[in-house]
N, C-alpha and C. Protein backbone atom coordinates (compact mmCIF):
# COMPACT_ATOMS: atom_id res chain seq x y z
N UNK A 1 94.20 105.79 89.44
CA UNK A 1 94.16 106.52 90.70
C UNK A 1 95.59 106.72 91.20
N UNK A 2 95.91 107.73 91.86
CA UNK A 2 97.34 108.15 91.83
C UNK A 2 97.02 107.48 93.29
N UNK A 3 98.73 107.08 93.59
CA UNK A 3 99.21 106.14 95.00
C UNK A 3 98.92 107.52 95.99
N UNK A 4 98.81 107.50 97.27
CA UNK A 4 98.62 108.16 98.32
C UNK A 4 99.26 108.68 98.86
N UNK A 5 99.57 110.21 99.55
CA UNK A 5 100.92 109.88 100.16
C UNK A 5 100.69 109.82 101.35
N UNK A 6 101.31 109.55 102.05
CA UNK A 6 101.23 109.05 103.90
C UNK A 6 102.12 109.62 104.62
N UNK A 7 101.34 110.46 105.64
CA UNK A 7 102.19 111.16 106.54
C UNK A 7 102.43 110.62 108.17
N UNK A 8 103.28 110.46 108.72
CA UNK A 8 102.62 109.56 109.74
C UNK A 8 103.44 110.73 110.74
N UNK A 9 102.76 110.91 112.13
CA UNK A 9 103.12 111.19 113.93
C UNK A 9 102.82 110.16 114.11
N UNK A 10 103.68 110.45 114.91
CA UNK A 10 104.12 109.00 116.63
C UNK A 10 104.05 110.14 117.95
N UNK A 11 103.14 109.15 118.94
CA UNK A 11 103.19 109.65 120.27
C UNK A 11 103.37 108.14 121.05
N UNK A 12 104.58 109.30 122.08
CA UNK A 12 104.91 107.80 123.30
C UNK A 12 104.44 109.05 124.60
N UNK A 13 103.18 107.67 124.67
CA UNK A 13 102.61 108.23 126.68
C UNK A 13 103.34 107.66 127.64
N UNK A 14 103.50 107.56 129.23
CA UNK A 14 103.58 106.94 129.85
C UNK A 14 102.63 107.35 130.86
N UNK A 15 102.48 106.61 132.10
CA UNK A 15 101.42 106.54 132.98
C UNK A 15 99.76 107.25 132.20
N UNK A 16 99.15 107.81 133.38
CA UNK A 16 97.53 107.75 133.30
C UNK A 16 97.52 109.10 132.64
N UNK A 17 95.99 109.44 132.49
CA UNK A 17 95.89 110.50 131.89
C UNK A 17 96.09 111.86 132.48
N UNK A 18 95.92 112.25 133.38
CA UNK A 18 95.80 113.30 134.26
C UNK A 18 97.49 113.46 135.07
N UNK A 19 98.41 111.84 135.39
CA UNK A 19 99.78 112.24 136.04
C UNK A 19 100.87 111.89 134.95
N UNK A 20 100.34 111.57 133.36
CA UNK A 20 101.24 111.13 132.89
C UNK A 20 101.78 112.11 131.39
N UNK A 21 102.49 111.74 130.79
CA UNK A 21 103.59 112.50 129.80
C UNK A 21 103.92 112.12 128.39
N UNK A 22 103.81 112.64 127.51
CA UNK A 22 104.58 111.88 126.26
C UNK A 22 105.06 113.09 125.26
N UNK A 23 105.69 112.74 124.56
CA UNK A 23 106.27 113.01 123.22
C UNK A 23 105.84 112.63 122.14
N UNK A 24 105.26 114.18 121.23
CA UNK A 24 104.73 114.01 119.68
C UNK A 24 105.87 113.98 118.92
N UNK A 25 105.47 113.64 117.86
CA UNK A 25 106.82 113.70 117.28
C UNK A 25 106.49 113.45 115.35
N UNK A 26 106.81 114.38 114.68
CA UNK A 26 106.12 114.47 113.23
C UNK A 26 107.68 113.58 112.76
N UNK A 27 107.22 112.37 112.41
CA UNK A 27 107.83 111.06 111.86
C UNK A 27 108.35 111.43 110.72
N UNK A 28 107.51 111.34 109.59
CA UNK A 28 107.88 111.76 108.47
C UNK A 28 108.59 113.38 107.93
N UNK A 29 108.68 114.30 108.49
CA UNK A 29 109.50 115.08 107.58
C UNK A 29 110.68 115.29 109.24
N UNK A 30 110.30 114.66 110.47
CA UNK A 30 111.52 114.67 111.21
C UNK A 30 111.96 116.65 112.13
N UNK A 31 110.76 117.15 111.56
CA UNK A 31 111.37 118.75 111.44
C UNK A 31 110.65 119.04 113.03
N UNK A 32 110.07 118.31 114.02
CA UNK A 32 109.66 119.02 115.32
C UNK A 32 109.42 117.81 116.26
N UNK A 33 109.63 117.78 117.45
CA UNK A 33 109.21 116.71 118.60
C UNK A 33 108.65 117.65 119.77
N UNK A 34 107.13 117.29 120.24
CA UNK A 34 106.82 118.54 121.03
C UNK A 34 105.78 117.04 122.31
N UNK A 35 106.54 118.06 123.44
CA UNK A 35 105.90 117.14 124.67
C UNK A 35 104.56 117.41 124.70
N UNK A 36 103.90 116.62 125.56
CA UNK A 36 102.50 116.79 125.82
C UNK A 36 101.93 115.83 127.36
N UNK A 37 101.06 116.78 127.56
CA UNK A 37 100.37 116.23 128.53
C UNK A 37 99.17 116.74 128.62
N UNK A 38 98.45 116.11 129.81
CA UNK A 38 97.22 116.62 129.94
C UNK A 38 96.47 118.30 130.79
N UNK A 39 97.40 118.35 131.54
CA UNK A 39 97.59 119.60 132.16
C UNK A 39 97.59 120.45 131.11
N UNK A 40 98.66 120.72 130.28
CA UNK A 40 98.91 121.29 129.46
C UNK A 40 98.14 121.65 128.14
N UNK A 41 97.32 120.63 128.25
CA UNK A 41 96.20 120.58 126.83
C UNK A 41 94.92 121.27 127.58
N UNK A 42 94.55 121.32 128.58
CA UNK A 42 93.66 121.78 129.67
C UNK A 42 94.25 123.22 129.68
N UNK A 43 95.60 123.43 129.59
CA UNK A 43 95.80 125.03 129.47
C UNK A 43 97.12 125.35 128.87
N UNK A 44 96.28 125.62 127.94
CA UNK A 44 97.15 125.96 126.79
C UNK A 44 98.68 126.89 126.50
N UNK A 45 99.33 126.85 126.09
CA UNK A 45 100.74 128.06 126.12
C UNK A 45 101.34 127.51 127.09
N UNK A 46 101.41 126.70 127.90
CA UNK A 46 102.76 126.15 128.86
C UNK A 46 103.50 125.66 128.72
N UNK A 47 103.91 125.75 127.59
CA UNK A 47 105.49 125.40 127.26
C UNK A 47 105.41 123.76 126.26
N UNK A 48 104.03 123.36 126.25
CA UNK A 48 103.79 122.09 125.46
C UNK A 48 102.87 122.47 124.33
N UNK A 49 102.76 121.45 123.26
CA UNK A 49 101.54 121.53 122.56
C UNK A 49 100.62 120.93 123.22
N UNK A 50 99.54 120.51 121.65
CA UNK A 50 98.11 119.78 121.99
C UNK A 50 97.74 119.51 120.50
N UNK A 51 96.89 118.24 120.85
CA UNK A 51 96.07 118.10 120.10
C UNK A 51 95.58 119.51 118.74
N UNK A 52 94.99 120.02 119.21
CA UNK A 52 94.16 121.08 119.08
C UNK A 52 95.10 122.29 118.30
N UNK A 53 96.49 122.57 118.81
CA UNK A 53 96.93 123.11 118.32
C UNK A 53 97.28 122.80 117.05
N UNK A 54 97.85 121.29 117.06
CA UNK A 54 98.21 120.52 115.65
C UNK A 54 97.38 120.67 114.35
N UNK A 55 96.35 120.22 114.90
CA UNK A 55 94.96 120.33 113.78
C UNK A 55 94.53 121.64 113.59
N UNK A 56 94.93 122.36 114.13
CA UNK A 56 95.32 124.14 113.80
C UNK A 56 96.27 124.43 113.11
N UNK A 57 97.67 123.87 113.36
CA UNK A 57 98.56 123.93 112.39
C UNK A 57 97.92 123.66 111.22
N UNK A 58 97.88 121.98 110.72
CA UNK A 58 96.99 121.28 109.73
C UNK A 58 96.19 122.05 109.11
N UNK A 59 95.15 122.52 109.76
CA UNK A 59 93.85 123.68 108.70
C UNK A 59 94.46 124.91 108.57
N UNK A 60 95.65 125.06 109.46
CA UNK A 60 95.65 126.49 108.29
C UNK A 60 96.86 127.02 107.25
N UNK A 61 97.06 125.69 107.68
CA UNK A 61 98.62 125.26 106.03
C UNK A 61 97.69 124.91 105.24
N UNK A 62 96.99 123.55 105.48
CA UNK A 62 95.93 123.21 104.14
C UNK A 62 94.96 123.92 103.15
N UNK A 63 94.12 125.22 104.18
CA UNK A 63 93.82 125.86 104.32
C UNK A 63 94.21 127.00 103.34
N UNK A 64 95.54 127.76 103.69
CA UNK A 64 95.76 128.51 102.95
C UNK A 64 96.62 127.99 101.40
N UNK A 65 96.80 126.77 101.47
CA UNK A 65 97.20 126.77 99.84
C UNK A 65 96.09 125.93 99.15
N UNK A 66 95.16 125.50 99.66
CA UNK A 66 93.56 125.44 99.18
C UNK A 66 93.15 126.82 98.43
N UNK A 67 93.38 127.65 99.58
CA UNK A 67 92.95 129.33 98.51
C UNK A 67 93.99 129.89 97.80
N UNK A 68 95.25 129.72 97.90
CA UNK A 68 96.23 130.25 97.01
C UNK A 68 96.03 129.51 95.33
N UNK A 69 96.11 128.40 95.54
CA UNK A 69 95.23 127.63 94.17
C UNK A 69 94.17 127.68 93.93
N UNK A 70 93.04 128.35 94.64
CA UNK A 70 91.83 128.59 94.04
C UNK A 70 92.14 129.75 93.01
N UNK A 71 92.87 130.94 93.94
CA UNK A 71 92.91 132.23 93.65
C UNK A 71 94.37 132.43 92.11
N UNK A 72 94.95 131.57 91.83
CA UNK A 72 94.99 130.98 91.21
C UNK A 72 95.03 131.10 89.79
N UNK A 73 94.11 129.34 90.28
CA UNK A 73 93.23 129.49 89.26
C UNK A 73 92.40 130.18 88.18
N UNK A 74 91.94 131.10 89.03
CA UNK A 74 91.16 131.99 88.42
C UNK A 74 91.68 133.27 87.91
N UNK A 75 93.11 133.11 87.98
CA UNK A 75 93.61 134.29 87.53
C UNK A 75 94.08 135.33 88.79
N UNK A 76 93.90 134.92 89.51
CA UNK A 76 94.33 136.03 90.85
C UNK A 76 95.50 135.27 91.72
N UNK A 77 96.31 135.11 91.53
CA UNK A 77 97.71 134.30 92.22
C UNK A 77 98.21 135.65 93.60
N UNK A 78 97.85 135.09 94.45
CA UNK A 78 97.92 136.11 95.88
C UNK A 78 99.44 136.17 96.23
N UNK A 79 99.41 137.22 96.56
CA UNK A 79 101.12 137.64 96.69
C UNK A 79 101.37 137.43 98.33
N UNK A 80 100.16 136.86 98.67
CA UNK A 80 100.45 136.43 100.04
C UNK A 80 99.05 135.97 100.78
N UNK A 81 98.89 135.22 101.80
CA UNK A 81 98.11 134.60 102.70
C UNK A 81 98.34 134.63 103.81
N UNK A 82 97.78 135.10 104.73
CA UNK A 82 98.24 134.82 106.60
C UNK A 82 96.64 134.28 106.94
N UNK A 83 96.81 133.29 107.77
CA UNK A 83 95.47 131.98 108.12
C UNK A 83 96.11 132.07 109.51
N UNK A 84 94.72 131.54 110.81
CA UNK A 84 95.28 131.48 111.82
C UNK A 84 93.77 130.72 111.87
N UNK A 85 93.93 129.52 112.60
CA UNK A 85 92.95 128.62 112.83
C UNK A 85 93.21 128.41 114.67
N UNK A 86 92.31 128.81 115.29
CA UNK A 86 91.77 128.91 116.41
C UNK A 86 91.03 127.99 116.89
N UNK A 87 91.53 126.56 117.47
CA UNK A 87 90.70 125.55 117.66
C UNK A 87 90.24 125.57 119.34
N UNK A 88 88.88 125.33 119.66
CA UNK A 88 88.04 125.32 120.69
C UNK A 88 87.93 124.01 121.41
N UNK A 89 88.66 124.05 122.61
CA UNK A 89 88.28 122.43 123.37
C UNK A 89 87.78 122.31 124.28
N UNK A 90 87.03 122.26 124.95
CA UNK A 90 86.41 121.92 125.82
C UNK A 90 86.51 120.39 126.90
N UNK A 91 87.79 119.55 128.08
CA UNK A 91 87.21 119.29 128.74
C UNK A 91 85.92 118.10 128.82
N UNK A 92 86.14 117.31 128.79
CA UNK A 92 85.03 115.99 128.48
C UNK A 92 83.81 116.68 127.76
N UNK A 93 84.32 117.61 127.15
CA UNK A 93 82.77 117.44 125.34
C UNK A 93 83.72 117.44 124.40
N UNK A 94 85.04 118.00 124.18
CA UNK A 94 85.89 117.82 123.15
C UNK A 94 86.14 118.97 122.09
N UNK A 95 86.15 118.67 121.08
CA UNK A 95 86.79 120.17 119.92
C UNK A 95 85.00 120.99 119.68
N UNK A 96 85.03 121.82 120.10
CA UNK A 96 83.73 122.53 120.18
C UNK A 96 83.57 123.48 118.46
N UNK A 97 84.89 123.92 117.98
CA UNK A 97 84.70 124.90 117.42
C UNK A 97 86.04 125.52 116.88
N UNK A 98 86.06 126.03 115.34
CA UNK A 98 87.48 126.20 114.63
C UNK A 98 86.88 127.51 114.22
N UNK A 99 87.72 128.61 114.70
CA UNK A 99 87.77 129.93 114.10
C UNK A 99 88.73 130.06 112.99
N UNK A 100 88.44 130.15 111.71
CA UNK A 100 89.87 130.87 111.10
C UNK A 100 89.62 132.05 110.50
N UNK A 101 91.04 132.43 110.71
CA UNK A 101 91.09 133.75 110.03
C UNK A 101 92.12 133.99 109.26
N UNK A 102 92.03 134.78 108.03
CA UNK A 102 92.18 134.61 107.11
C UNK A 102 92.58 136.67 106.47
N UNK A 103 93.91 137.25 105.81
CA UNK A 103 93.85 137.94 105.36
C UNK A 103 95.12 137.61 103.99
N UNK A 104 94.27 138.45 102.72
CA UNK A 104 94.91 138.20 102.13
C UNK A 104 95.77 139.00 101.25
N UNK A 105 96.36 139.32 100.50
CA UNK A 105 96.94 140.54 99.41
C UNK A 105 96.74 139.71 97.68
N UNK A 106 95.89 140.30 97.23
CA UNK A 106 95.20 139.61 96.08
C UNK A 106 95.24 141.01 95.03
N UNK A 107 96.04 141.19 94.30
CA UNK A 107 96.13 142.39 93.09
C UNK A 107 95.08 142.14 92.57
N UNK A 108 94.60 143.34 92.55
CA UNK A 108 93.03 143.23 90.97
C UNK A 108 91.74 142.18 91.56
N UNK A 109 91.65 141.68 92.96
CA UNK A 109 90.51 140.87 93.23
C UNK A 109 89.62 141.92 94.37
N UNK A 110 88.40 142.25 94.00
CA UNK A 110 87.66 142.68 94.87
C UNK A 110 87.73 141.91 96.32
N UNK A 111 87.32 142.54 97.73
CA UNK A 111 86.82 142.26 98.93
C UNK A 111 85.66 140.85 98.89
N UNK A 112 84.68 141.53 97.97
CA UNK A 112 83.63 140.29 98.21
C UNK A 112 84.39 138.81 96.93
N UNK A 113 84.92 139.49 96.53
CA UNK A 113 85.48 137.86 95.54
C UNK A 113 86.64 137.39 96.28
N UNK A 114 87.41 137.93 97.09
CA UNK A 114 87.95 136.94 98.18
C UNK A 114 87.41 136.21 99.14
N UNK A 115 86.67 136.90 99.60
CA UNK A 115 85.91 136.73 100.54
C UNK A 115 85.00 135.24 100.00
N UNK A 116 84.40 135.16 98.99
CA UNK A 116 83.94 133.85 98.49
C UNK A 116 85.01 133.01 98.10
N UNK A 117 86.21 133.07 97.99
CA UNK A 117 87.09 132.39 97.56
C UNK A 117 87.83 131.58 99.05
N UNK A 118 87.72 132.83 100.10
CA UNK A 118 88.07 132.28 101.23
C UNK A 118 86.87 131.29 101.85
N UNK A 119 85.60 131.22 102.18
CA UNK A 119 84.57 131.15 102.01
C UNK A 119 84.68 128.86 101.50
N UNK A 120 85.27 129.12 100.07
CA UNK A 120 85.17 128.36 99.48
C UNK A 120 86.10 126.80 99.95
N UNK A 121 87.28 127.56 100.28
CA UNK A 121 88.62 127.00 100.63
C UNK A 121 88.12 126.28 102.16
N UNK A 122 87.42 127.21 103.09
CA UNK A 122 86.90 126.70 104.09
C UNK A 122 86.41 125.17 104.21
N UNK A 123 85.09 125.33 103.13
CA UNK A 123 84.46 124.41 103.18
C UNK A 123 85.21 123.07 102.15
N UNK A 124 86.36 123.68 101.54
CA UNK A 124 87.06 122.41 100.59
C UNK A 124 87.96 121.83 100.51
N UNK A 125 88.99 122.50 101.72
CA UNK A 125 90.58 121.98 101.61
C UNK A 125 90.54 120.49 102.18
N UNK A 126 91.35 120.10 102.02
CA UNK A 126 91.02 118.41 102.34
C UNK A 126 91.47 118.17 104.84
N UNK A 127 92.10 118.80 104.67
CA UNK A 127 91.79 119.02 106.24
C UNK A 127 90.47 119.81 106.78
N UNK A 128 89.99 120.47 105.98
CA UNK A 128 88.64 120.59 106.48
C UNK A 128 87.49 119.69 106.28
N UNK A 129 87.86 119.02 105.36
CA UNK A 129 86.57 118.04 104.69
C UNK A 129 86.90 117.34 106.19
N UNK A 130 88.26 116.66 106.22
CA UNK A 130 88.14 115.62 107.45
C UNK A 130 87.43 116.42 108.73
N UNK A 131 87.85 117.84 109.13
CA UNK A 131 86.71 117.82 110.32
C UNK A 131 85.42 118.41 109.77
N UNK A 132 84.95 117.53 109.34
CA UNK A 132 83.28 118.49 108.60
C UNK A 132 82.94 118.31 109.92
N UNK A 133 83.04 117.84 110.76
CA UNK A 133 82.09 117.65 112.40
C UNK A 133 82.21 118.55 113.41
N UNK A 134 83.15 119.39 113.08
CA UNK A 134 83.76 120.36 113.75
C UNK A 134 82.91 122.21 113.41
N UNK A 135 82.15 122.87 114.02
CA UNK A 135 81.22 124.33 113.41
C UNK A 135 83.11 124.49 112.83
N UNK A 136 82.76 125.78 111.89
CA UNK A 136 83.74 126.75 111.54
C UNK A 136 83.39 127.88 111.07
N UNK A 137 83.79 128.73 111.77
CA UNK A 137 83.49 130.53 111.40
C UNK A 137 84.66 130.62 110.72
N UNK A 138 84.67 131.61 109.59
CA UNK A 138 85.30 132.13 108.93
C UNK A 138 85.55 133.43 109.25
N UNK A 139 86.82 134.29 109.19
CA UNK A 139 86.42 135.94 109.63
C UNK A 139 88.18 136.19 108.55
N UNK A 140 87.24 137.20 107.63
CA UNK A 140 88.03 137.87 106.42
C UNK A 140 88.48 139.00 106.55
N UNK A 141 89.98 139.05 107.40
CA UNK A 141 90.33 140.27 107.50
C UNK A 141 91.30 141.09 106.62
């Protein structure tokens, strides 16, 4: 069995949830530190991340080289991928719902054989396996 590799974030909070503040910060490759709070995760684009956005990042990096190696595989090596994962929060019920979307430039691959390939990647990249708990629409543009 091959060793693991391990990615680690660090967050420092201070005070409560609703008056207080912290800093994300991606540990291991060192390349971003993004504030956060709760205000801000409640409404989104103000100048902080979230949760939500991250694990958006996450599914749709994972995401799209899940299907670049499917496509691949099979003989169709895509001359490009654009993914945009749209995560849904809701407010004391939590992540409701992950839209992604997905267009691709695939020489010589029909519409409907991407479309299952995208399809496929959905349900297999290893950041999606982790939120299997999470609905996800797919939309193949």
């Amino acid at each position: 069995m091959a060793n693991p590799s391990v990615s680690t974030a660090t967050t420092h909070w201070e005070g409560g949830l609703f008056d207080g503040n912290g800093r994300t910060e991606l540990a291991t490759s060192g390349q971003a530190t993004f504030d956060v709070t709760w205000a801000r995760r409640a409404e989104p684009g103000q100048g902080t991340t979230n949760p939500e956005e991250l694990l958006g990042a996450a599914l749709a990096t994972c995401y799209s080289m899940a299907l670049s190696n499917a496509l691949a595989q099979d003989g169709h090596a895509p001359t490009s991928i654009d993914t945009r994962a749209d995560v849904s929060f809701v407010p004391g019920t939590g992540i409701t719902s992950i839209t992604v979307t997905v267009h691709g430039v695939v020489p010589g691959l029909s519409d409907a054989d991407f479309a299952a390939k995208a399809d496929w990647a959905k349900e297999n990249c290893p950041v999606s396996q982790a939120l299997k708990a999470v609905p996800k629409e797919l939309r193949v543009v």
